[in-house]
PDB file of N, CA and C in Angstrom:
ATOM      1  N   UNK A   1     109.602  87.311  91.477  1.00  0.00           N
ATOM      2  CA  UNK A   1     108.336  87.580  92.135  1.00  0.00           C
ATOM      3  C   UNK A   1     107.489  86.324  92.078  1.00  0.00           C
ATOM      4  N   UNK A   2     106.987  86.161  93.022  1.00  0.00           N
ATOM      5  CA  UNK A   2     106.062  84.675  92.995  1.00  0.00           C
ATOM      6  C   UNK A   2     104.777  85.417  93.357  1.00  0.00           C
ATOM      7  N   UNK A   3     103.522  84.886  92.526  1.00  0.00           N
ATOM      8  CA  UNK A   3     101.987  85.601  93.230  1.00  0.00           C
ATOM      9  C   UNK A   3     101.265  84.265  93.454  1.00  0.00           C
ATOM     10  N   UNK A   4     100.718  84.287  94.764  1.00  0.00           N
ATOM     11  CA  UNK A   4      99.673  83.210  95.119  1.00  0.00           C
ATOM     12  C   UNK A   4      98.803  84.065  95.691  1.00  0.00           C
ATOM     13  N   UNK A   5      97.449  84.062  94.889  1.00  0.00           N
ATOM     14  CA  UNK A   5      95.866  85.087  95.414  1.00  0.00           C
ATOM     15  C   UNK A   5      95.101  83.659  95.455  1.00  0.00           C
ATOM     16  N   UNK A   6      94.950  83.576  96.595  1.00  0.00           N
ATOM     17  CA  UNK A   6      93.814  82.639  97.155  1.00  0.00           C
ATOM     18  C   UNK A   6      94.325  81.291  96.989  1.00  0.00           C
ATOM     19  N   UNK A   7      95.500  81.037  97.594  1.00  0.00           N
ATOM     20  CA  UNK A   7      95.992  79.674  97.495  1.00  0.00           C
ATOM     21  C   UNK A   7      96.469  79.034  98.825  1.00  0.00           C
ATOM     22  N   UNK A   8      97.214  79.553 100.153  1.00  0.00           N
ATOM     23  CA  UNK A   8      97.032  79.186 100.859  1.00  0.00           C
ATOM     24  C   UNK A   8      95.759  78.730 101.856  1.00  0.00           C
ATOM     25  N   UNK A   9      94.703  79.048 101.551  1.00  0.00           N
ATOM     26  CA  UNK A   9      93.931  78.768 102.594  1.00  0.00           C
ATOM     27  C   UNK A   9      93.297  77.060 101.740  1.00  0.00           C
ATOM     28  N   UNK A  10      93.770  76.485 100.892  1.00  0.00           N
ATOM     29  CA  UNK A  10      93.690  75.233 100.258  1.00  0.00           C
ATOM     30  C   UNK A  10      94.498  74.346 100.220  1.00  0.00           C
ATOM     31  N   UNK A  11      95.978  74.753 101.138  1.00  0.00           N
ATOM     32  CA  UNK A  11      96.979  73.715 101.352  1.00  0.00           C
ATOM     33  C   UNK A  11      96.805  73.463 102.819  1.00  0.00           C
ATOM     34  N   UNK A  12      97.637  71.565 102.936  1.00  0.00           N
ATOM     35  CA  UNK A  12      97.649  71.240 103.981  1.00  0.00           C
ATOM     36  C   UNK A  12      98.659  71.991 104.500  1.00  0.00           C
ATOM     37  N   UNK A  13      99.605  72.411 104.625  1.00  0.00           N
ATOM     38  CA  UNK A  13     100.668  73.138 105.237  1.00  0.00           C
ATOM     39  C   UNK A  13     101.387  74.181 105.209  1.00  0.00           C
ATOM     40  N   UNK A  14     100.412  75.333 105.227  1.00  0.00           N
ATOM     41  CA  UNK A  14     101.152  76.205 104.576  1.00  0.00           C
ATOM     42  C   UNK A  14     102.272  76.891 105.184  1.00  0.00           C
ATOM     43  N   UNK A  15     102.792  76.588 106.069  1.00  0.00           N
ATOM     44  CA  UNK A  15     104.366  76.923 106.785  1.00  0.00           C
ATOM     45  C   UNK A  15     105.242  76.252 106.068  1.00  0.00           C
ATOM     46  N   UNK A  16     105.313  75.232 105.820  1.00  0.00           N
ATOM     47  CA  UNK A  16     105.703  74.362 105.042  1.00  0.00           C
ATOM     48  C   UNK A  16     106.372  74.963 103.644  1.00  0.00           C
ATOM     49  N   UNK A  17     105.236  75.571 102.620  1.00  0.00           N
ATOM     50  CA  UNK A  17     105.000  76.323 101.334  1.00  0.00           C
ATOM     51  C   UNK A  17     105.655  77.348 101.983  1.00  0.00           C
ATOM     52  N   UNK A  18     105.433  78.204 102.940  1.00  0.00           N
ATOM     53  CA  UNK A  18     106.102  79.196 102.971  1.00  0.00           C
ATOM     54  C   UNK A  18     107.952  79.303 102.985  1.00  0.00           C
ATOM     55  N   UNK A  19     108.038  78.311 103.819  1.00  0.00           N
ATOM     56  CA  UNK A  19     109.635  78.010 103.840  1.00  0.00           C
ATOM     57  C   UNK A  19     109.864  77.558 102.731  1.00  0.00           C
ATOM     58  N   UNK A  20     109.316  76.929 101.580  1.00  0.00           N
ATOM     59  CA  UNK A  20     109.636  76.407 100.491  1.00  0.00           C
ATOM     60  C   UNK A  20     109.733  77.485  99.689  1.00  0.00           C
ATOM     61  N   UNK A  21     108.928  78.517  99.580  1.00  0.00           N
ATOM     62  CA  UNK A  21     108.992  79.125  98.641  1.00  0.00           C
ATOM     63  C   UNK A  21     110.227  80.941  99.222  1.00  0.00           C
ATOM     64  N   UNK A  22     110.483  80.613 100.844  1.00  0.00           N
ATOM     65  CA  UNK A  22     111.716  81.346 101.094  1.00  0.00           C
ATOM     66  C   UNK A  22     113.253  80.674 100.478  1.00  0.00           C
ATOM     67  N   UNK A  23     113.131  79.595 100.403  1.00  0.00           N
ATOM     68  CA  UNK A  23     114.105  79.164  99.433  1.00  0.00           C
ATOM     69  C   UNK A  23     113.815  78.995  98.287  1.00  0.00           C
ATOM     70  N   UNK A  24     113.127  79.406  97.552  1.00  0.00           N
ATOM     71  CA  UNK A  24     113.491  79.242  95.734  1.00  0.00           C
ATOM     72  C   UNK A  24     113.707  80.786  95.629  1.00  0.00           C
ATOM     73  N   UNK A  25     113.336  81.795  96.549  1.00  0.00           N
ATOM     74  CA  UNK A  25     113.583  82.956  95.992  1.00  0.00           C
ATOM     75  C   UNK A  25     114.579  83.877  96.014  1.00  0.00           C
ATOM     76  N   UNK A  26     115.309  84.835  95.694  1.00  0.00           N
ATOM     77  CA  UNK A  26     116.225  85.385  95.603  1.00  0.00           C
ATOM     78  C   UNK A  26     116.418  86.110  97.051  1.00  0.00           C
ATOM     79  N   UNK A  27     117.318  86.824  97.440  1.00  0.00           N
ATOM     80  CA  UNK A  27     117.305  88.156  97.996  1.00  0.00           C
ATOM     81  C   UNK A  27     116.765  89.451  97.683  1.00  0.00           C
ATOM     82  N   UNK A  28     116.371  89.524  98.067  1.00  0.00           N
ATOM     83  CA  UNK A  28     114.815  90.939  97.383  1.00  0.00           C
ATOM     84  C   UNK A  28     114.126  90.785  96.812  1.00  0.00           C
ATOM     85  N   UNK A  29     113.875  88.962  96.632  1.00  0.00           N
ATOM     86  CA  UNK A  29     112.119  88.390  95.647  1.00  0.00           C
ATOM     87  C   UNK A  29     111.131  89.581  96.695  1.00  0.00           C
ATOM     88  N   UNK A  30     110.151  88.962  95.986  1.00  0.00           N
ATOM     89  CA  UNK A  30     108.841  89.844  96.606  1.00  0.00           C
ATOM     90  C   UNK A  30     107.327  88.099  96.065  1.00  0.00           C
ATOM     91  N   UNK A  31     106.501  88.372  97.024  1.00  0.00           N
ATOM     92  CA  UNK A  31     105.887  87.670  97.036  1.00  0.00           C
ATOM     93  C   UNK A  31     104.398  88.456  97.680  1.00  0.00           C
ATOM     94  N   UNK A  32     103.934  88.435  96.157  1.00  0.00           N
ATOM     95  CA  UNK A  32     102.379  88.837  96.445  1.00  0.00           C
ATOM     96  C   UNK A  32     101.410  88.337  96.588  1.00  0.00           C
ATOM     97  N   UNK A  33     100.353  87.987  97.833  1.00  0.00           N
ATOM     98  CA  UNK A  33     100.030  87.460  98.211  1.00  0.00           C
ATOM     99  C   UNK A  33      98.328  87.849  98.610  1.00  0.00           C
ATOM    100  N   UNK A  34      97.111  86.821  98.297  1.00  0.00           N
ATOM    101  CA  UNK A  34      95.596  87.076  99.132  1.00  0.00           C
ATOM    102  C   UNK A  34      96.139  85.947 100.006  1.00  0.00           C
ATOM    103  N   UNK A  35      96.640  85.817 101.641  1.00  0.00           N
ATOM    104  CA  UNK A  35      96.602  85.035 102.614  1.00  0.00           C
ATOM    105  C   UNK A  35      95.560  85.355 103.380  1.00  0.00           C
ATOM    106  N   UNK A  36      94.190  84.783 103.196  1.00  0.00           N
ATOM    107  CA  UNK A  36      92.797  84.794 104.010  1.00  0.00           C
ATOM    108  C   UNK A  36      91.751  83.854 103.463  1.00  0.00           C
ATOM    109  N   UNK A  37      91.220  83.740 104.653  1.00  0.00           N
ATOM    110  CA  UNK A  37      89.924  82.304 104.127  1.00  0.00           C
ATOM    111  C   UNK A  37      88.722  82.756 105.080  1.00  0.00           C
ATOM    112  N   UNK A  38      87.798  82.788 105.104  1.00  0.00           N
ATOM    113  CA  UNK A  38      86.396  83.147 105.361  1.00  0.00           C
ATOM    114  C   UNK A  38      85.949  82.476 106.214  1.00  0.00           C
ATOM    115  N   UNK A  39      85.334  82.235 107.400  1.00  0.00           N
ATOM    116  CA  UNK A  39      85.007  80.460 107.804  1.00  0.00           C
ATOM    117  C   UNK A  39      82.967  80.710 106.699  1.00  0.00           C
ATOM    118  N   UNK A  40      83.125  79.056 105.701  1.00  0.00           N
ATOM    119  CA  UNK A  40      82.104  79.321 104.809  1.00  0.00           C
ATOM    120  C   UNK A  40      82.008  78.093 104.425  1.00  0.00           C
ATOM    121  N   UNK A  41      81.209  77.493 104.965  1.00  0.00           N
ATOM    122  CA  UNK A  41      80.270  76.163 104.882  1.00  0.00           C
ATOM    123  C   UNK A  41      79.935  75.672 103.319  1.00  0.00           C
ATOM    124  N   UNK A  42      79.710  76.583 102.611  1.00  0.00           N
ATOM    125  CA  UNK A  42      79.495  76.581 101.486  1.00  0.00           C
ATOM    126  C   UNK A  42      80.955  76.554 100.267  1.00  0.00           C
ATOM    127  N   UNK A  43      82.349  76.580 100.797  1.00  0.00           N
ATOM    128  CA  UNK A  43      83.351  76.313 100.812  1.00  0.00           C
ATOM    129  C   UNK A  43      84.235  75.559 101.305  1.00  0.00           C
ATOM    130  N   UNK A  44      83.970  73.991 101.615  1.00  0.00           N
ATOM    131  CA  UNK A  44      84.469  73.364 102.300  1.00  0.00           C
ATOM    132  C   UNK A  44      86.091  73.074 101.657  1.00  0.00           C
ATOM    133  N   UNK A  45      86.466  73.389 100.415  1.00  0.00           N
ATOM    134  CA  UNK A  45      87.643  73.387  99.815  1.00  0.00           C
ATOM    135  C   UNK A  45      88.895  74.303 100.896  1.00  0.00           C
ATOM    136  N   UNK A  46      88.605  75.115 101.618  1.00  0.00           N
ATOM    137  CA  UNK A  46      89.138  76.076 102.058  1.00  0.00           C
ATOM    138  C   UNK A  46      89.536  75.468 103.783  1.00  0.00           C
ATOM    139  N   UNK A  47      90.857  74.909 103.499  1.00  0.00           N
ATOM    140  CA  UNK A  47      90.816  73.925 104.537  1.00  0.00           C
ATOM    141  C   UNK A  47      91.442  74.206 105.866  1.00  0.00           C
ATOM    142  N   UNK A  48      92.274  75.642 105.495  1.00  0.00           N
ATOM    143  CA  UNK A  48      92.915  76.544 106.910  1.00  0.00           C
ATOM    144  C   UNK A  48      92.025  77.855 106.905  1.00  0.00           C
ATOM    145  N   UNK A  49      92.110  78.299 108.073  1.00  0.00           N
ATOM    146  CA  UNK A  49      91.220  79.185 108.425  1.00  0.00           C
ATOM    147  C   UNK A  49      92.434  80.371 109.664  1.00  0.00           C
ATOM    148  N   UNK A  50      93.102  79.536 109.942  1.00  0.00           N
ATOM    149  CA  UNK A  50      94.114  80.179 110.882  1.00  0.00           C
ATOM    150  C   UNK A  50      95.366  80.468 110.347  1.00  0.00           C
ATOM    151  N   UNK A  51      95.705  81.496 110.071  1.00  0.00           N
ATOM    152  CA  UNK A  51      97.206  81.769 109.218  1.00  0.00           C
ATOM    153  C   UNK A  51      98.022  82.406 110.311  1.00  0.00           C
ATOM    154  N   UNK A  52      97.785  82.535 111.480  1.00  0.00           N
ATOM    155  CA  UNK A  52      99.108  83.101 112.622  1.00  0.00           C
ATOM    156  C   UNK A  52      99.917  82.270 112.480  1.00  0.00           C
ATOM    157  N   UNK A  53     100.167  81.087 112.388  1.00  0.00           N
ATOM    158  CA  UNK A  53     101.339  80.378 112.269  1.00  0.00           C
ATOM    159  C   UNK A  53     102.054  80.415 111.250  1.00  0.00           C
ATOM    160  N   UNK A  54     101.524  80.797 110.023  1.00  0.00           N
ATOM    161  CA  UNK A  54     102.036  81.271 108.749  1.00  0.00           C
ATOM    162  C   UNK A  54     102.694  82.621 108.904  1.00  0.00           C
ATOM    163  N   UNK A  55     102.221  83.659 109.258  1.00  0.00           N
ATOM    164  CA  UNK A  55     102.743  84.503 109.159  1.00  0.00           C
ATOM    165  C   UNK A  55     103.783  84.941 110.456  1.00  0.00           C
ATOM    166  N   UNK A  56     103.476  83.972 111.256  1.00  0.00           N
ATOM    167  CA  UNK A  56     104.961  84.023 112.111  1.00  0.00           C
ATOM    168  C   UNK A  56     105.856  83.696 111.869  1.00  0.00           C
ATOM    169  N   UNK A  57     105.901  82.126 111.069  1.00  0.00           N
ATOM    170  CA  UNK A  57     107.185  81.899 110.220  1.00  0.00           C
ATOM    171  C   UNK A  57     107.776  82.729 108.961  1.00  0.00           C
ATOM    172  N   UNK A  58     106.745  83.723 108.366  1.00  0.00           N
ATOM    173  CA  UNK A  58     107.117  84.647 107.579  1.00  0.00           C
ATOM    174  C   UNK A  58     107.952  85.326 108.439  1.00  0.00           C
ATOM    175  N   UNK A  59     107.755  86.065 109.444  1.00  0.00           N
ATOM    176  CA  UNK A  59     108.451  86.951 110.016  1.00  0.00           C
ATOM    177  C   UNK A  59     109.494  86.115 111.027  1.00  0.00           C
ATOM    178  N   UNK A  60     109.492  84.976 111.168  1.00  0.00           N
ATOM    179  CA  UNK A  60     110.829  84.470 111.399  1.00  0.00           C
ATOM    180  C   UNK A  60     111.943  84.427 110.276  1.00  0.00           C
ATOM    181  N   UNK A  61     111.617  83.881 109.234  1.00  0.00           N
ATOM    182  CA  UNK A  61     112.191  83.395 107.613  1.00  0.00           C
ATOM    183  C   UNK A  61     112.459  85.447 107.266  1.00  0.00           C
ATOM    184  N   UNK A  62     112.136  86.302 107.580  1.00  0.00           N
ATOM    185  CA  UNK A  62     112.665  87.701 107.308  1.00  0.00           C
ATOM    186  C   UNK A  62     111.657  88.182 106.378  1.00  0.00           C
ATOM    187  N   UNK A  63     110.444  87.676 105.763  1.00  0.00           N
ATOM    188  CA  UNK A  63     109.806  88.382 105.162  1.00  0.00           C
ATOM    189  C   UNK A  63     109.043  89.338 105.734  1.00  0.00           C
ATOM    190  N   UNK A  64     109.247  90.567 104.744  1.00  0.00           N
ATOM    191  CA  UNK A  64     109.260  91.753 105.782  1.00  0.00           C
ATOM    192  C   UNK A  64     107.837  92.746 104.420  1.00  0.00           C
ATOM    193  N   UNK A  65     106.891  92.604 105.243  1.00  0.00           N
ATOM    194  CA  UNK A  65     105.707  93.541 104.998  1.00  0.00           C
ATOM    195  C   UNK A  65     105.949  95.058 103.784  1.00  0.00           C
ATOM    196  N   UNK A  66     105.571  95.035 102.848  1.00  0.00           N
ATOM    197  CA  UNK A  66     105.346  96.317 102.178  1.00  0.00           C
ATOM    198  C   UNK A  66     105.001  96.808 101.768  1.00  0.00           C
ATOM    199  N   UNK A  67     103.585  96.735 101.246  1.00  0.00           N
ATOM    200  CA  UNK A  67     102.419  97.248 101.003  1.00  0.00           C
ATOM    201  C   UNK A  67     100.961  96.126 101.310  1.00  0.00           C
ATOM    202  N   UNK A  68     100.396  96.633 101.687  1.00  0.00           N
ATOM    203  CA  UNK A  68      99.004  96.001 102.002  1.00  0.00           C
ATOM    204  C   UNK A  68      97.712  96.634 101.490  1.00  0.00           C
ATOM    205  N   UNK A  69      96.932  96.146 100.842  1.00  0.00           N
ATOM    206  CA  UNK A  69      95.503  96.379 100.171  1.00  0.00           C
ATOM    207  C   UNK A  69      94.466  96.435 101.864  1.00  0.00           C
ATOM    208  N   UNK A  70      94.325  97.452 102.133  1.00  0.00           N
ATOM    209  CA  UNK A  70      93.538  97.760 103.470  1.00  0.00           C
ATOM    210  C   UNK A  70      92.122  97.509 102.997  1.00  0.00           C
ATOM    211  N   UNK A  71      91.778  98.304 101.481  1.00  0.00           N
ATOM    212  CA  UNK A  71      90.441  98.713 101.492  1.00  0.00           C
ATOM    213  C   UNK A  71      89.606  97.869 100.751  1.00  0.00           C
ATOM    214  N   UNK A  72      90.757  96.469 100.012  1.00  0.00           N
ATOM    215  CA  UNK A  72      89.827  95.657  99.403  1.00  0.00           C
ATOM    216  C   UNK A  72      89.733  94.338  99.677  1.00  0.00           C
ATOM    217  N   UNK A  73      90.591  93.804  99.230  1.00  0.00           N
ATOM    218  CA  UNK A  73      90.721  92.211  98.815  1.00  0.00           C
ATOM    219  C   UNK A  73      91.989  91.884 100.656  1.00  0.00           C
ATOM    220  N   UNK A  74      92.422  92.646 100.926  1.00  0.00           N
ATOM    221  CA  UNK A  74      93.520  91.941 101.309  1.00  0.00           C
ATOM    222  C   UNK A  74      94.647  91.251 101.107  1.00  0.00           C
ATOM    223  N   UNK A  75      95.016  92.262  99.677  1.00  0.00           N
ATOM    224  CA  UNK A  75      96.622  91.903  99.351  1.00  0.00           C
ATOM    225  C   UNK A  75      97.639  92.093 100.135  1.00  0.00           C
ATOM    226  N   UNK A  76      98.615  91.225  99.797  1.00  0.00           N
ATOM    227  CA  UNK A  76     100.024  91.948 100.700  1.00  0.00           C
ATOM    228  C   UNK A  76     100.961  91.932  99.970  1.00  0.00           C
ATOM    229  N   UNK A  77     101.784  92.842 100.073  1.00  0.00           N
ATOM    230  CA  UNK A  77     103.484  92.200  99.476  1.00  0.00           C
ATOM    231  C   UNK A  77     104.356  92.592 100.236  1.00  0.00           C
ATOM    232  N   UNK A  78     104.942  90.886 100.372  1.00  0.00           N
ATOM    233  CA  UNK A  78     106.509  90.938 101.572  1.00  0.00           C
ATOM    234  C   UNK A  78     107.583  90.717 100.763  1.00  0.00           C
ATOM    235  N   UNK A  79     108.448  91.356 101.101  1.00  0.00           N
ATOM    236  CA  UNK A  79     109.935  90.795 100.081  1.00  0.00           C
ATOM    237  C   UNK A  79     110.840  89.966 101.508  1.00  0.00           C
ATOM    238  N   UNK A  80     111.630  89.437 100.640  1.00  0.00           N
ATOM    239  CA  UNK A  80     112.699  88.202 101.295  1.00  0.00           C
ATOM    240  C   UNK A  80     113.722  89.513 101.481  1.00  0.00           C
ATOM    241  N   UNK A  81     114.108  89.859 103.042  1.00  0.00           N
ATOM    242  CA  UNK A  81     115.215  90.306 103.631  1.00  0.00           C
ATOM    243  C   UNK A  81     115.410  89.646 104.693  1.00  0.00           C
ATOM    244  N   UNK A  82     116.480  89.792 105.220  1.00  0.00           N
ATOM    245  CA  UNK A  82     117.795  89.128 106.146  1.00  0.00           C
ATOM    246  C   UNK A  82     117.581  87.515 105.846  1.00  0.00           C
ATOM    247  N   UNK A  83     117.891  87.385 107.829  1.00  0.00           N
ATOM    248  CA  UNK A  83     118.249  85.887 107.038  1.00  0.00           C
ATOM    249  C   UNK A  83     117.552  84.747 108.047  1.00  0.00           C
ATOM    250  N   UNK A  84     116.853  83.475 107.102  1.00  0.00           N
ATOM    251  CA  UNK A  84     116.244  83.003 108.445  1.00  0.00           C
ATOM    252  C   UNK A  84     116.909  82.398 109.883  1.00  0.00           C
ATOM    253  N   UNK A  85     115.384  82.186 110.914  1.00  0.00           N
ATOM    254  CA  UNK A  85     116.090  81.834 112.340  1.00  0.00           C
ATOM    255  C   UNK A  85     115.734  80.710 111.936  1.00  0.00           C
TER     256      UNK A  85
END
């Protein structure tokens, strides 16, 4: 299991991290995740703001959605199934 809460929206690449971290993990890792950033002036650390490209390569790479925090924070957890395109 790998957890990153509030870490992509502070890398330069996070497609990048994402494919990196589809290869260190097993077949049925799980990876729990806060993927969201605010647009907040007062946070200039927070250097992506757009994660569709992230989470398209998730769902290219097979990570596949399985529970989601609707009512708070915006957790997710995807586990690593099939195989990437």
């Amino acid at each position: 299991m790998i957890l990153a809460m509030d870490v992509f929206e502070h890398l330069v690449d996070p497609v990048e991290v994402i494919q990196q971290l589809w290869r260190a993990m097993k077949p049925g890792g799980l990876l729990f995740a806060r993927i969201h950033a605010a647009v907040d002036p007062s946070h200039p650390q927070h250097i992506v703001e757009d994660f569709g490209p992230t989470f398209a390569r998730m769902e290219q790479l097979g990570f596949m959605e399985k529970w989601r925090d609707r009512a708070l924070w915006g957790h997710v957890l995807f586990q690593k199934c099939g195989s990437p395109i």
